[in-house]
C-alpha atoms as a PDB file:
ATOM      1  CA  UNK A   1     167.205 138.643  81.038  1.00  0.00           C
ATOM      2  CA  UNK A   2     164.148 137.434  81.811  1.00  0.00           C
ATOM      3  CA  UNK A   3     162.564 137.509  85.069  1.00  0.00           C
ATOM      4  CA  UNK A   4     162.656 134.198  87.772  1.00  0.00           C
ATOM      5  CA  UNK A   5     158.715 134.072  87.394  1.00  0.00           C
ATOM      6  CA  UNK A   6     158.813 134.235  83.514  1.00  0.00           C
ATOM      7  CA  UNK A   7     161.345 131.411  83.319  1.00  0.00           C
ATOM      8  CA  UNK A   8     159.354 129.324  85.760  1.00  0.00           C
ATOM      9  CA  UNK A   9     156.133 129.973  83.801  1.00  0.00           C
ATOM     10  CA  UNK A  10     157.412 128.631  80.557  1.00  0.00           C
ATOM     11  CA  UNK A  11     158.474 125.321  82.524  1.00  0.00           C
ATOM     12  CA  UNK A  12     155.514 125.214  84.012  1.00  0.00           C
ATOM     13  CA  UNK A  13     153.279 125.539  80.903  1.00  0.00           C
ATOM     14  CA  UNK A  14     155.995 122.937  79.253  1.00  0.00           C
ATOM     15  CA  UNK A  15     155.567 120.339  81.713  1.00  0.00           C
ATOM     16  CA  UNK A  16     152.111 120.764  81.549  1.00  0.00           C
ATOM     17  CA  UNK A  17     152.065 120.502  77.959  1.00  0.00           C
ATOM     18  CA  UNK A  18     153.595 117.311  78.248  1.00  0.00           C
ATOM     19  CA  UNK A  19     151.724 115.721  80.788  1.00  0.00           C
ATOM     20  CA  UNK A  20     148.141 116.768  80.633  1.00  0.00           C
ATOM     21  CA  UNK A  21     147.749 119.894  78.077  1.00  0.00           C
ATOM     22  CA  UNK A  22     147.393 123.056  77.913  1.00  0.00           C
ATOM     23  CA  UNK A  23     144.323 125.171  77.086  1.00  0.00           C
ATOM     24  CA  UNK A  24     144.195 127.631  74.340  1.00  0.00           C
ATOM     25  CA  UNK A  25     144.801 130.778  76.431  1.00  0.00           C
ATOM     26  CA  UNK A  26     147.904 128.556  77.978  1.00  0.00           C
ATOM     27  CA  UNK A  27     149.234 127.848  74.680  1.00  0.00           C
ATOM     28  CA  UNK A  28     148.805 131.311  73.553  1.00  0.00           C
ATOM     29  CA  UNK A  29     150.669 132.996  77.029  1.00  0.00           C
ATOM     30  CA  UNK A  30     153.191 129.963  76.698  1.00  0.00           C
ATOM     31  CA  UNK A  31     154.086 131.393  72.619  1.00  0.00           C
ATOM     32  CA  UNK A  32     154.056 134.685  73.773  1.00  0.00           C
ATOM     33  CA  UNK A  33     156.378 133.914  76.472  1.00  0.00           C
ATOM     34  CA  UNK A  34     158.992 131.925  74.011  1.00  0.00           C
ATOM     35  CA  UNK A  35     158.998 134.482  71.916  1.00  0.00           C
ATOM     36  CA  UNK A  36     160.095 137.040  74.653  1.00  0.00           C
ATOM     37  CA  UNK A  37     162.685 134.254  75.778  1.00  0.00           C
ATOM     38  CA  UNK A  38     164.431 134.004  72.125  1.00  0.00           C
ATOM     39  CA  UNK A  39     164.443 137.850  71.595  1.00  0.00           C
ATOM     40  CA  UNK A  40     166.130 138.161  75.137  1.00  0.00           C
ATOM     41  CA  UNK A  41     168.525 135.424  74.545  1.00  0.00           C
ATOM     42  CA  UNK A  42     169.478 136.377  70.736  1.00  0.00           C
ATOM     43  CA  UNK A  43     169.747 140.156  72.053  1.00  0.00           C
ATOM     44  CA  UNK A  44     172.455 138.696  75.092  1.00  0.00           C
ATOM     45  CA  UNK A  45     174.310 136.753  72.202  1.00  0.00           C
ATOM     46  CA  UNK A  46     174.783 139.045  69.806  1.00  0.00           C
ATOM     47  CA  UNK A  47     175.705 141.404  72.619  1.00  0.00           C
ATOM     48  CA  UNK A  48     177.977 138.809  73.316  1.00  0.00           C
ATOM     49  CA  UNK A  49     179.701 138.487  69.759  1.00  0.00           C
ATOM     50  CA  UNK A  50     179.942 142.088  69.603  1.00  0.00           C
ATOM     51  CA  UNK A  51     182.459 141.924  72.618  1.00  0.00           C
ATOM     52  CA  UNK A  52     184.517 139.203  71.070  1.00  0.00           C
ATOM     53  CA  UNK A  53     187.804 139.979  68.843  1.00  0.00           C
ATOM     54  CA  UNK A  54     189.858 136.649  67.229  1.00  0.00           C
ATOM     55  CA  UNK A  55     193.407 137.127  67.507  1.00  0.00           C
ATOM     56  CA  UNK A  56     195.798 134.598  65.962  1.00  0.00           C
ATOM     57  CA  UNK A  57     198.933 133.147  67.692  1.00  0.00           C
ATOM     58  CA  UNK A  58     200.775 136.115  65.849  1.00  0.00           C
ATOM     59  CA  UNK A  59     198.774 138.769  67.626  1.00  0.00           C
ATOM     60  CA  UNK A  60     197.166 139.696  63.980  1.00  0.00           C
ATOM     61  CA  UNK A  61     193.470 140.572  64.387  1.00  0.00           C
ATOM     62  CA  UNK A  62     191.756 137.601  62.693  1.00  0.00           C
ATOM     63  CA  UNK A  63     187.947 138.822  63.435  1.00  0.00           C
ATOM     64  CA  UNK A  64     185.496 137.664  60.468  1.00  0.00           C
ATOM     65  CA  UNK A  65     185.006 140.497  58.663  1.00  0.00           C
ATOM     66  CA  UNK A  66     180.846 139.508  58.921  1.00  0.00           C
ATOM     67  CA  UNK A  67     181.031 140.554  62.708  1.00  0.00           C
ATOM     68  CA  UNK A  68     183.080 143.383  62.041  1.00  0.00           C
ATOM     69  CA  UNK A  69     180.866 144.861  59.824  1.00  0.00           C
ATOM     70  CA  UNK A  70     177.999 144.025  62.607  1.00  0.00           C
ATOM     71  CA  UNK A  71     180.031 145.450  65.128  1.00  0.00           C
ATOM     72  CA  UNK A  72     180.127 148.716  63.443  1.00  0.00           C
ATOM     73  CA  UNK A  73     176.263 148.630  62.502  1.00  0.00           C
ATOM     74  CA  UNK A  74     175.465 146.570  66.134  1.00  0.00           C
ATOM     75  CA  UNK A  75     171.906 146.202  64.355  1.00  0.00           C
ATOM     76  CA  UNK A  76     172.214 143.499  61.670  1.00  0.00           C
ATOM     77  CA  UNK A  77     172.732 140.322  62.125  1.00  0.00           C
ATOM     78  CA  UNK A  78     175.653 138.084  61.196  1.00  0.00           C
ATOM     79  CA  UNK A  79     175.967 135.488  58.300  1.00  0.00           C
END
């Protein structure tokens, strides 16, 4: 996750951005910032699927086999 001051930075630079601009070195720190944001949050997701099993009303495992087969190689992503 990242940190209180990171998140309010990118809002910052966003409301900015709408209202009255941004320079270049703020539109470079506020890319480099999203960036970290979306590798955090796709990391927390995946860990997320990866925790995840689909069971029908039977009981019977139902998982997709696509996040099986990530589960077991927990590096590439699912389809």
């Amino acid at each position: 996750m990242l940190s209180k001051e990171k998140l309010t930075r990118i809002n910052d630079l966003a409301k900015r951005a709408k209202t009255s601009g941004l320079t270049k070195a703020e539109e470079k720190e506020q890319q480099v910032l999203r960036k970290e944001y979306l590798q955090t949050f796709r990391s927390s997701f995946k860990n997320h699927l990866h925790s995840v099993t689909v069971v029908d009303e039977n009981g019977n495992d139902v998982t997709p086999d696509a996040l099986k087969e990530s589960k077991k190689n927990n590096n590439k992503p699912i389809h």
